[in-house]
C-alpha atoms as a PDB file:
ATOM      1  CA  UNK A   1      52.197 -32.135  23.078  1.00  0.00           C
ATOM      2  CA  UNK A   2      48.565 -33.726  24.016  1.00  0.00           C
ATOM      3  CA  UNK A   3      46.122 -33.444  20.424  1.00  0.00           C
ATOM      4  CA  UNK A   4      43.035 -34.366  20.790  1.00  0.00           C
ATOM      5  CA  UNK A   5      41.220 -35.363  17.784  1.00  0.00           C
ATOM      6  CA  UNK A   6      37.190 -34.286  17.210  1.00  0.00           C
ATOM      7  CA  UNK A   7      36.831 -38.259  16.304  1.00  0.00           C
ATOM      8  CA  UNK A   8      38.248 -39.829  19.793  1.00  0.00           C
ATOM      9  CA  UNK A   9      35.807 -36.794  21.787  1.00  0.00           C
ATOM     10  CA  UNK A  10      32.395 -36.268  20.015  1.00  0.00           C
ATOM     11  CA  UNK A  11      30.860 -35.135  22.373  1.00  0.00           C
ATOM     12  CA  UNK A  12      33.021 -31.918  23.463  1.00  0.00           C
ATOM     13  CA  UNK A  13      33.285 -31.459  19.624  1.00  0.00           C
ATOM     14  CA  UNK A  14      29.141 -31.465  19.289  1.00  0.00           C
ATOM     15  CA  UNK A  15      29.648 -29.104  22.856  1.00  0.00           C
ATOM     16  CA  UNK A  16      32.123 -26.896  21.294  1.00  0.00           C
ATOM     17  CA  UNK A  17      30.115 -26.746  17.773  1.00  0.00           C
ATOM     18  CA  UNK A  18      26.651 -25.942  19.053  1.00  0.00           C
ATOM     19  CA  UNK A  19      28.326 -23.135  21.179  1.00  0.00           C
ATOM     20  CA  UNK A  20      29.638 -21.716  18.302  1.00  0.00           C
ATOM     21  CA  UNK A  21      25.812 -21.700  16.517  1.00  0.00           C
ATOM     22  CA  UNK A  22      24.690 -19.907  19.664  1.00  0.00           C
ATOM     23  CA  UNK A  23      26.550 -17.946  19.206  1.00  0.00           C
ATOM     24  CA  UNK A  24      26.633 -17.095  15.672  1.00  0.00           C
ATOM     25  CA  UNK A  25      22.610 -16.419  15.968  1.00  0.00           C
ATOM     26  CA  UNK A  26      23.265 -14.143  18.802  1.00  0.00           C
ATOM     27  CA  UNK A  27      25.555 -12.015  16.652  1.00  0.00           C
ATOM     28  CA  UNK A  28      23.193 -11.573  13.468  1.00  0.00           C
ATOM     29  CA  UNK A  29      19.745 -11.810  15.525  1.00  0.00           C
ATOM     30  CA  UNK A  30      19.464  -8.249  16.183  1.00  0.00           C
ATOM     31  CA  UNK A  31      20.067  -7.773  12.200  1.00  0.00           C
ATOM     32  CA  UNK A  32      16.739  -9.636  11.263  1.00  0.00           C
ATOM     33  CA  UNK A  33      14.579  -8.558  14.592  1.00  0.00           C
ATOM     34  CA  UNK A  34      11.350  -7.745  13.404  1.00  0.00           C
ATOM     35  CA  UNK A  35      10.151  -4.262  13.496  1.00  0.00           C
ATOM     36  CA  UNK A  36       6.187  -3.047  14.084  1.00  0.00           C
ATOM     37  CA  UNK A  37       4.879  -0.760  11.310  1.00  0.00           C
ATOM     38  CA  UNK A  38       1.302   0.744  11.074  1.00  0.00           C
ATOM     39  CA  UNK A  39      -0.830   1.429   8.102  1.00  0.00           C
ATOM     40  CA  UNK A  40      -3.644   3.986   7.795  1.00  0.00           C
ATOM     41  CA  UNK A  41      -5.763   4.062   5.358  1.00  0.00           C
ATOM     42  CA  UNK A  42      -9.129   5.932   4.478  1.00  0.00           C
ATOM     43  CA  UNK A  43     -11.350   6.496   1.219  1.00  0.00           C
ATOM     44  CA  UNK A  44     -12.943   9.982   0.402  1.00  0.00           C
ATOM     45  CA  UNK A  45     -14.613  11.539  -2.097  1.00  0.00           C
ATOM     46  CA  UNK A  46     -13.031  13.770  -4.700  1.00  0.00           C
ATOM     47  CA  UNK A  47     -14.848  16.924  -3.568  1.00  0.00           C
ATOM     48  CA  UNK A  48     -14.106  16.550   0.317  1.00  0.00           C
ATOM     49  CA  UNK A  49     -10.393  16.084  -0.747  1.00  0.00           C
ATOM     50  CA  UNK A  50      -9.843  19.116  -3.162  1.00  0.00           C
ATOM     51  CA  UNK A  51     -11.437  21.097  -0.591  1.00  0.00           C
ATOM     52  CA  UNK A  52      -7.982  20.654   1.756  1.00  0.00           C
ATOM     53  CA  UNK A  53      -5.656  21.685  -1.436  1.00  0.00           C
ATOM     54  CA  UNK A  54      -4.294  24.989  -1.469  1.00  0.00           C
ATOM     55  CA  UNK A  55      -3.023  26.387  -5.210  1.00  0.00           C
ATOM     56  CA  UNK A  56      -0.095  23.954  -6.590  1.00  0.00           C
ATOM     57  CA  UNK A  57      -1.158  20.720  -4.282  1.00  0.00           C
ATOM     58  CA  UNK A  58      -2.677  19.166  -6.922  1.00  0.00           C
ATOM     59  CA  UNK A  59       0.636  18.948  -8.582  1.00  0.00           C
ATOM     60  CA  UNK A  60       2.295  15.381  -8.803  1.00  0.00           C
ATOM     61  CA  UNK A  61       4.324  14.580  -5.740  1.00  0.00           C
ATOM     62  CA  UNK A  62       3.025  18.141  -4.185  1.00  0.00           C
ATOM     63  CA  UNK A  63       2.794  18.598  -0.620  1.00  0.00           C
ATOM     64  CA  UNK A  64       2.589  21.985   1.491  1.00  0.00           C
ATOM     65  CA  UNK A  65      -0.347  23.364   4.183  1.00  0.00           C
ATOM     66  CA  UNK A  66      -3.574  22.474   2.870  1.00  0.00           C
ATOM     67  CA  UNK A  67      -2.408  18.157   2.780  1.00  0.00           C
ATOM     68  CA  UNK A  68      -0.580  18.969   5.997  1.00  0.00           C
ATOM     69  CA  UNK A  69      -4.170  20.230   7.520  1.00  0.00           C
ATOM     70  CA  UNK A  70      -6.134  17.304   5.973  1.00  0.00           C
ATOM     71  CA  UNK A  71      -3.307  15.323   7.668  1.00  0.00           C
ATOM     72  CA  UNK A  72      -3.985  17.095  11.279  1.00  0.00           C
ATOM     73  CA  UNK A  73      -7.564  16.869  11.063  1.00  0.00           C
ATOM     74  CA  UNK A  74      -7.665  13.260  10.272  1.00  0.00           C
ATOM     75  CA  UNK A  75      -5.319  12.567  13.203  1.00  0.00           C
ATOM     76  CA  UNK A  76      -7.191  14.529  15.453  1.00  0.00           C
ATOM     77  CA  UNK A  77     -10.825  12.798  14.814  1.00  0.00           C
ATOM     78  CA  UNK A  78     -12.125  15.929  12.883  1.00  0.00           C
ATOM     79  CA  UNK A  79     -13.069  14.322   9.872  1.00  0.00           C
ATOM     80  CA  UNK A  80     -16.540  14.041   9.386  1.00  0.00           C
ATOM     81  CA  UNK A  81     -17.662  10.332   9.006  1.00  0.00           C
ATOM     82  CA  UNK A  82     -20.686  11.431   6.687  1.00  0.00           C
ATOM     83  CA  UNK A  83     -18.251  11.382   3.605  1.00  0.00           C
ATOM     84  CA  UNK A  84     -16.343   8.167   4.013  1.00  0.00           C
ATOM     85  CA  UNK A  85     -16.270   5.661   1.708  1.00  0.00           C
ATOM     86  CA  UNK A  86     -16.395   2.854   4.477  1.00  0.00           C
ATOM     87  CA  UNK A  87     -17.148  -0.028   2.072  1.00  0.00           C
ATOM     88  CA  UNK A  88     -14.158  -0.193   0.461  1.00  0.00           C
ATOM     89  CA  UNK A  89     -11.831  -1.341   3.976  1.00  0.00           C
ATOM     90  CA  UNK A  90      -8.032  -2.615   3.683  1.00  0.00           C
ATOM     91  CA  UNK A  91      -6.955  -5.356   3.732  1.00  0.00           C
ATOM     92  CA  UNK A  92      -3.838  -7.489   3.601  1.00  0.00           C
ATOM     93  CA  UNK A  93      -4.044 -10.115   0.043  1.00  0.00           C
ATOM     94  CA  UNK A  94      -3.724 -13.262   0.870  1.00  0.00           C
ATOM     95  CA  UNK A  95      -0.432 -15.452   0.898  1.00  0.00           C
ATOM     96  CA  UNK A  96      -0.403 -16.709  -2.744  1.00  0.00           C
ATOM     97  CA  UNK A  97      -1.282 -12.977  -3.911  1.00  0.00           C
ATOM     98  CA  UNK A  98       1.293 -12.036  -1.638  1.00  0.00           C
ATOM     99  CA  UNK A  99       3.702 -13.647  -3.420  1.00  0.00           C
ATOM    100  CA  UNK A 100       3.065 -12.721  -7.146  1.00  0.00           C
ATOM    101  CA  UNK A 101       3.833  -8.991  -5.759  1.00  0.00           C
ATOM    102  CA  UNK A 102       7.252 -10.108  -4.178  1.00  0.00           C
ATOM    103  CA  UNK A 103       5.428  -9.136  -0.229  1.00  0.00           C
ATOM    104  CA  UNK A 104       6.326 -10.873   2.751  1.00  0.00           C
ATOM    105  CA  UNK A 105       3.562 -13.316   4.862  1.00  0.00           C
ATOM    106  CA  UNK A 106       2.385 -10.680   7.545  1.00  0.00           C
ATOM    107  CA  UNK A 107      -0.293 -11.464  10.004  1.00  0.00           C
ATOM    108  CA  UNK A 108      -1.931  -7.571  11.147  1.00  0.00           C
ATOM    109  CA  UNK A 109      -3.574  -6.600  13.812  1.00  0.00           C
ATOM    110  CA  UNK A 110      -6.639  -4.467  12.447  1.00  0.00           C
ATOM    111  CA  UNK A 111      -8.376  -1.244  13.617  1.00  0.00           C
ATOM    112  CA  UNK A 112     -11.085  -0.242  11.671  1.00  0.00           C
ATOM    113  CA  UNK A 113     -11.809   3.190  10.995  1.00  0.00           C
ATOM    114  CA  UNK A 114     -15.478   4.799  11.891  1.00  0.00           C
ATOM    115  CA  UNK A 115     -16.410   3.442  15.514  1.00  0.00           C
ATOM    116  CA  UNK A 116     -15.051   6.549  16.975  1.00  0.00           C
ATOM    117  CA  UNK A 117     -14.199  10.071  15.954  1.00  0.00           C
ATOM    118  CA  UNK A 118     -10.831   7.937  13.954  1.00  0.00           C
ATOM    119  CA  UNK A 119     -12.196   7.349  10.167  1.00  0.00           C
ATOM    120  CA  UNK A 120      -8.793   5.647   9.059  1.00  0.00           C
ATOM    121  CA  UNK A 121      -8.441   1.977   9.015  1.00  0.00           C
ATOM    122  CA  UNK A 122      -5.257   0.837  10.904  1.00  0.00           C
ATOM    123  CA  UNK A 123      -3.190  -1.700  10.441  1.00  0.00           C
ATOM    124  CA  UNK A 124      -0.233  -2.903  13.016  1.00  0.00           C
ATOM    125  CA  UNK A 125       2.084  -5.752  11.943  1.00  0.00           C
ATOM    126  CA  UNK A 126       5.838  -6.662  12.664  1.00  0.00           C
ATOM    127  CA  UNK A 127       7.626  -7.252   9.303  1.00  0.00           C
ATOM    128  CA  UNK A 128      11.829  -6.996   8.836  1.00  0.00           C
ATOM    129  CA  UNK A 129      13.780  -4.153   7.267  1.00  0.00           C
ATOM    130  CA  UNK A 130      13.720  -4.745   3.408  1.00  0.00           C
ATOM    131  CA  UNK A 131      10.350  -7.020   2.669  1.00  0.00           C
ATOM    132  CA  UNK A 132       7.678  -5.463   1.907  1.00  0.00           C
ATOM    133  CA  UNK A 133       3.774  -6.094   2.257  1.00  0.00           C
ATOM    134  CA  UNK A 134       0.815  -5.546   0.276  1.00  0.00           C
ATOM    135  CA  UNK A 135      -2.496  -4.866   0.688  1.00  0.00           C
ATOM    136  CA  UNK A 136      -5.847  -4.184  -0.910  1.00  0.00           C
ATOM    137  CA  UNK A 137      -9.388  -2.639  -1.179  1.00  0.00           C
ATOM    138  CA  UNK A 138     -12.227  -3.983  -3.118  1.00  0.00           C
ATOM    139  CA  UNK A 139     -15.385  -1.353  -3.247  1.00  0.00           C
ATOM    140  CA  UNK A 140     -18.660  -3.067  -2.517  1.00  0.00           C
ATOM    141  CA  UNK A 141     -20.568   0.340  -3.715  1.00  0.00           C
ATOM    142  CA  UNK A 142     -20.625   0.920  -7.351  1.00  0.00           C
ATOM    143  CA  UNK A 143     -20.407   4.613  -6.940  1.00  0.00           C
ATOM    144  CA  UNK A 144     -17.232   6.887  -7.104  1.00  0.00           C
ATOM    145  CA  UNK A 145     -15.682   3.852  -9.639  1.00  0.00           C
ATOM    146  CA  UNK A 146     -12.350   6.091 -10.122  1.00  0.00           C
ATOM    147  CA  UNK A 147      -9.335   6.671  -8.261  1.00  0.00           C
ATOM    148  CA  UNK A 148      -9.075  10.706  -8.749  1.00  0.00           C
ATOM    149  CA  UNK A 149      -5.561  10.686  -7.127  1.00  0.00           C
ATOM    150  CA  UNK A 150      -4.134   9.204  -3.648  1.00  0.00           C
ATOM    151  CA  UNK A 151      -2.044  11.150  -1.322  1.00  0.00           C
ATOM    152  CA  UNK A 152       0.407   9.200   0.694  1.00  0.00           C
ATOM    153  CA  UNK A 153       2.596   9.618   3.610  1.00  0.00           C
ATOM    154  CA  UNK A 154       5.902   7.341   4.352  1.00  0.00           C
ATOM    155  CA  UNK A 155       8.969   8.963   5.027  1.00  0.00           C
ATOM    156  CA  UNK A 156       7.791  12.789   5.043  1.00  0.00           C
ATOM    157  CA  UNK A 157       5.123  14.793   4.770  1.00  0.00           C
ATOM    158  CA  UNK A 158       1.492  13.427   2.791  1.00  0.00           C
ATOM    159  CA  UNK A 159       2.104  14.075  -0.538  1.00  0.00           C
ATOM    160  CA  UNK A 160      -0.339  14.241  -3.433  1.00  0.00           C
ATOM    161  CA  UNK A 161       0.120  11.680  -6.365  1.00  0.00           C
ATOM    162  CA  UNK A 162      -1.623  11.596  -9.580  1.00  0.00           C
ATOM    163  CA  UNK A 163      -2.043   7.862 -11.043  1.00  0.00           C
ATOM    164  CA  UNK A 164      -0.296   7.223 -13.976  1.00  0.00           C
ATOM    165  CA  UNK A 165       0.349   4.301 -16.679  1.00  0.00           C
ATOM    166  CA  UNK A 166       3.657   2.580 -15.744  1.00  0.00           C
ATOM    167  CA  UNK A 167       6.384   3.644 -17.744  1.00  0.00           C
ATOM    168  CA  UNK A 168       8.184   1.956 -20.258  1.00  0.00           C
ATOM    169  CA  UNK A 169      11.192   4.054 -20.730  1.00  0.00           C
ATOM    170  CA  UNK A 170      12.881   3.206 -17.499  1.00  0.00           C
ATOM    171  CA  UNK A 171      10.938   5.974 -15.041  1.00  0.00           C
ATOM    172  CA  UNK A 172       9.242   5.622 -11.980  1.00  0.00           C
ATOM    173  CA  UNK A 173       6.015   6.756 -10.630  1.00  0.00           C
ATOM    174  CA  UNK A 174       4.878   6.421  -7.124  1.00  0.00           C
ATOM    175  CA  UNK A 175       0.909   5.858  -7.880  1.00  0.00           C
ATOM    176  CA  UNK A 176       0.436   3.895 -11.197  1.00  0.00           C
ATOM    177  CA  UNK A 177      -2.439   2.868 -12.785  1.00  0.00           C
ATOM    178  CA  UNK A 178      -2.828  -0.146 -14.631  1.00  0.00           C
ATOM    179  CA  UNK A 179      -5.880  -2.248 -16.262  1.00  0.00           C
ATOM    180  CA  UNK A 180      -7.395  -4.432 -14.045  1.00  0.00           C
ATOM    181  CA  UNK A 181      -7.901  -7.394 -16.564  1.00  0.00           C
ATOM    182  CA  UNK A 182      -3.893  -7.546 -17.150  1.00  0.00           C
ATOM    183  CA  UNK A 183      -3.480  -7.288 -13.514  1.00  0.00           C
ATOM    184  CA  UNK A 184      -5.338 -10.412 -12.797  1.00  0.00           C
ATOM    185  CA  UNK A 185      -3.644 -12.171 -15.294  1.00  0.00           C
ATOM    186  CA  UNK A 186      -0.388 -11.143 -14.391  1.00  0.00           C
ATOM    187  CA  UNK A 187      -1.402 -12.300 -10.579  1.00  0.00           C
ATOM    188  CA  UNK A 188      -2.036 -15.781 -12.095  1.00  0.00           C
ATOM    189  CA  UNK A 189       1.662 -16.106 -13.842  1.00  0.00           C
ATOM    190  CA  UNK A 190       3.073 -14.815 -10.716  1.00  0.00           C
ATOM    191  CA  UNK A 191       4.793 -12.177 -12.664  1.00  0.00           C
ATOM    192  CA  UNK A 192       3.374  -8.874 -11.910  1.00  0.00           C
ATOM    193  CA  UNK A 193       5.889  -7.544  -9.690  1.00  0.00           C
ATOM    194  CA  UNK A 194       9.592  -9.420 -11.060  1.00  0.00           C
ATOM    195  CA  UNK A 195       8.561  -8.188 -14.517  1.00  0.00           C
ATOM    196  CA  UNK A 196       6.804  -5.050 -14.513  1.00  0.00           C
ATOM    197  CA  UNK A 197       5.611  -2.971 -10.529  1.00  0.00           C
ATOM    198  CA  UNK A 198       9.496  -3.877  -9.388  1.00  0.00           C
ATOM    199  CA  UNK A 199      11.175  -2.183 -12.174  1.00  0.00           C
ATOM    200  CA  UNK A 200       7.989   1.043 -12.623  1.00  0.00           C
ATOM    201  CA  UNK A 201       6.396   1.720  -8.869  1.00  0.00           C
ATOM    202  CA  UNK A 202       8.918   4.276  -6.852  1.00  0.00           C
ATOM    203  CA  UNK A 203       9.128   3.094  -3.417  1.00  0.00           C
ATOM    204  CA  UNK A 204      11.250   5.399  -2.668  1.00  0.00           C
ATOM    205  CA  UNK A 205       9.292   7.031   0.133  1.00  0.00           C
ATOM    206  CA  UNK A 206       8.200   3.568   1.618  1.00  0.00           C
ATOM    207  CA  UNK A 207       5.070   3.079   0.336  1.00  0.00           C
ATOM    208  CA  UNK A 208       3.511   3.226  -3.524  1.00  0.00           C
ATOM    209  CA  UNK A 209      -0.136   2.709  -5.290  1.00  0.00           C
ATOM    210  CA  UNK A 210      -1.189   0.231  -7.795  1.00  0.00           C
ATOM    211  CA  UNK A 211      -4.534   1.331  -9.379  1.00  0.00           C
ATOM    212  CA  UNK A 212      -6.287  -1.356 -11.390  1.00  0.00           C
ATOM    213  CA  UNK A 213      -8.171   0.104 -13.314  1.00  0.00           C
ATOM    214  CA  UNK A 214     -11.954  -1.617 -14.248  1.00  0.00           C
ATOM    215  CA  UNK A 215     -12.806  -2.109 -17.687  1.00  0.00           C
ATOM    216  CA  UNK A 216     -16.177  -2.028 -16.819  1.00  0.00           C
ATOM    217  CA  UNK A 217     -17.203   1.639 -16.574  1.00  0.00           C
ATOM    218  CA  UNK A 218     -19.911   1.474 -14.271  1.00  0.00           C
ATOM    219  CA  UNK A 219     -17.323  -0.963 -11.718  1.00  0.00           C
ATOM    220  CA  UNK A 220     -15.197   0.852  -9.342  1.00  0.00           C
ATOM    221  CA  UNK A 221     -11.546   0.062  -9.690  1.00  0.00           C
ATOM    222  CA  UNK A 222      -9.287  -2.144  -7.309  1.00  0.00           C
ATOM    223  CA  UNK A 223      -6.567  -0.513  -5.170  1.00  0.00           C
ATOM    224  CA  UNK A 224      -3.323  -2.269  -4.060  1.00  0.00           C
ATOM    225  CA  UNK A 225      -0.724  -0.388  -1.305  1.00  0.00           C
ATOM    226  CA  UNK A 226       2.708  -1.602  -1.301  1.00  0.00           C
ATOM    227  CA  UNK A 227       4.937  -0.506   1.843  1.00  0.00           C
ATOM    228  CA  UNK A 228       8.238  -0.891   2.005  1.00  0.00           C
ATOM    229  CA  UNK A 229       9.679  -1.808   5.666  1.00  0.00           C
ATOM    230  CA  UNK A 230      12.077   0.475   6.965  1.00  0.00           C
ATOM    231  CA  UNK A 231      14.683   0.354   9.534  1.00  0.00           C
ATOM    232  CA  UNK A 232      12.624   1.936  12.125  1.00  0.00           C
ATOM    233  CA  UNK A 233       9.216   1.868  13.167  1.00  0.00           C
ATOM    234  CA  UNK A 234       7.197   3.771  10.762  1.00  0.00           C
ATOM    235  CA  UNK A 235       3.561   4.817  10.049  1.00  0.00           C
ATOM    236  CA  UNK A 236       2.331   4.763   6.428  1.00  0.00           C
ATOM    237  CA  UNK A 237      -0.695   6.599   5.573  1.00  0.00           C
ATOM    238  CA  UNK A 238      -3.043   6.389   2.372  1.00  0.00           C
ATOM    239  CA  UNK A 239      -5.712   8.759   1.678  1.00  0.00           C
ATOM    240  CA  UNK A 240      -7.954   7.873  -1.595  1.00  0.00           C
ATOM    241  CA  UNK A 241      -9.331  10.424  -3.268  1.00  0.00           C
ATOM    242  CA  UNK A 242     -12.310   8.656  -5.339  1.00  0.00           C
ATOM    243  CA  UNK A 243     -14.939  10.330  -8.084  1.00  0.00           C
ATOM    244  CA  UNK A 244     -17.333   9.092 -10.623  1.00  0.00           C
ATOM    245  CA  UNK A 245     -16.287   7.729 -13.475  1.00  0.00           C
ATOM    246  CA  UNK A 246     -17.104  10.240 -16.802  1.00  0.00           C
ATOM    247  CA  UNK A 247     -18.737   8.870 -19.346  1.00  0.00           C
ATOM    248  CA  UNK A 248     -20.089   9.913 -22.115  1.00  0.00           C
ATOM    249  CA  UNK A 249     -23.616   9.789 -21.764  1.00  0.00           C
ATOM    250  CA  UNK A 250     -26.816  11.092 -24.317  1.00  0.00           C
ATOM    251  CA  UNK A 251     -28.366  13.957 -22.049  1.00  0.00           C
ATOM    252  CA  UNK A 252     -32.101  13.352 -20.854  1.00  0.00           C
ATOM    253  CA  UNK A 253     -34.917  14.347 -23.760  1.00  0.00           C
ATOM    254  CA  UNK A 254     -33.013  13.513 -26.701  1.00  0.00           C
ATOM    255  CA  UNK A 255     -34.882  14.407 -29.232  1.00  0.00           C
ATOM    256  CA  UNK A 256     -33.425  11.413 -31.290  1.00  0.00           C
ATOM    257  CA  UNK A 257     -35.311   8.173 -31.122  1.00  0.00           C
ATOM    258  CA  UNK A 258     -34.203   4.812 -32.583  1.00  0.00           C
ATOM    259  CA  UNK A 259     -36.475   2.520 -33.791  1.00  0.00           C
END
């Protein structure tokens, strides 16, 4: 019997070895091909978006005709521009930011929304099946400061959500709102999403909503979007529903006068 040892032949055994890697990446390549996902965003005023609602949408994770008309009439180019909140524009966070929220480095192509009769912002990246990316908007305008509630579209229908606190009792919410201030510092440790968004923000749907919330009244607040990459090509879709802040404010000619 003829052996022939790896030691006497390198070379067929470096041959016979980088074959095997070949092929090896050929088998689990189509497991990590990326996959191109598009995000739409826009920014409306509380008013223009309650006028869509029909009786029981403005329940937590509602959806039903009136959100499935704002939906048509925002694909179709029939929103009026006039109400849009255009300063406050999407935008993926940068790397390091990125990273305290657990999202994977994408590089999007963008569409912004308002240069036609199409008032979302678009997004288009390639991303694999699992990650997920984040993104942000920072008003420039100091009016409509608060997030009134976001309605959001991943796998289904738009759906209305109503911010709330993250829970602490092992529940999950699919917009929560938390202060900005603990945010940022959060961000700096790195910890914001292995120690508190990962175990509170449903996902379940593909996308969520992190509200940070300004402790400064008269500031708007800061929104993050978190989408989760499916299998398949999908397109996410945001729609912020913003209004001003209440205060409590002394009405004009108080008859009170400090001195």
């Amino acid at each position: 019997m003829l052996r022939v040892h790896a030691d006497r032949h390198p070379r067929r055994a470096a041959l016979i070895g980088a074959l095997g890697l070949i092929g090896w990446l050929m088998l689990v390549a189509p497991l990590v091909a990326a996959v191109e996902y598009h995000l739409r965003v826009v920014s409306i005023p509380e008013a223009g978006y309650v006028s869509f609602l029909r009786p029981g949408e403005s329940r937590d994770g509602a959806s039903g005709p009136g959100l499935d008309r704002l939906d048509a009439t925002l694909d179709r180019g029939e929103f009026p521009s006039g109400p849009v909140l255009f300063d406050r524009r999407v935008q993926p966070v940068r790397e390091s930011l990125g990273q305290a929220y657990g999202g994977a480095r994408i590089v999007p192509t963008v569409k912004p929304g308002g240069a036609g009769p199409i008032v979302f912002d678009e997004m288009i990246w390639e991303g694999k099946p699992g990650e997920h990316s984040v993104w942000i908007l920072l008003p420039i305008i100091r009016n409509f400061q608060e997030v009134y509630n976001v309605a959001l579209r991943g796998a289904g229908p738009l759906q209305n959500f109503q911010p709330y606190s993250l829970p602490m009792n092992g529940g999950r919410v699919t917009a929560v709102q938390v202060p900005l201030n603990f945010l940022w510092a959060q961000e700096e440790r790195g910890t914001i999403w292995s120690n508190y968004l990962k175990r509170g923000l449903d996902l379940s749907n593909g996308i969520g909503a992190v509200i940070g919330v300004n402790s400064n009244p008269l500031f708007p607040d800061q929104v993050y979007l978190i989408t989760r990459h499916t299998e398949q090509p999908t397109t996410y879709e945001a729609v912020l529903a913003w209004r001003e802040r209440r205060l409590d404010r002394e009405a004009p000619g108080s008859s009170i006068i400090i001195r």
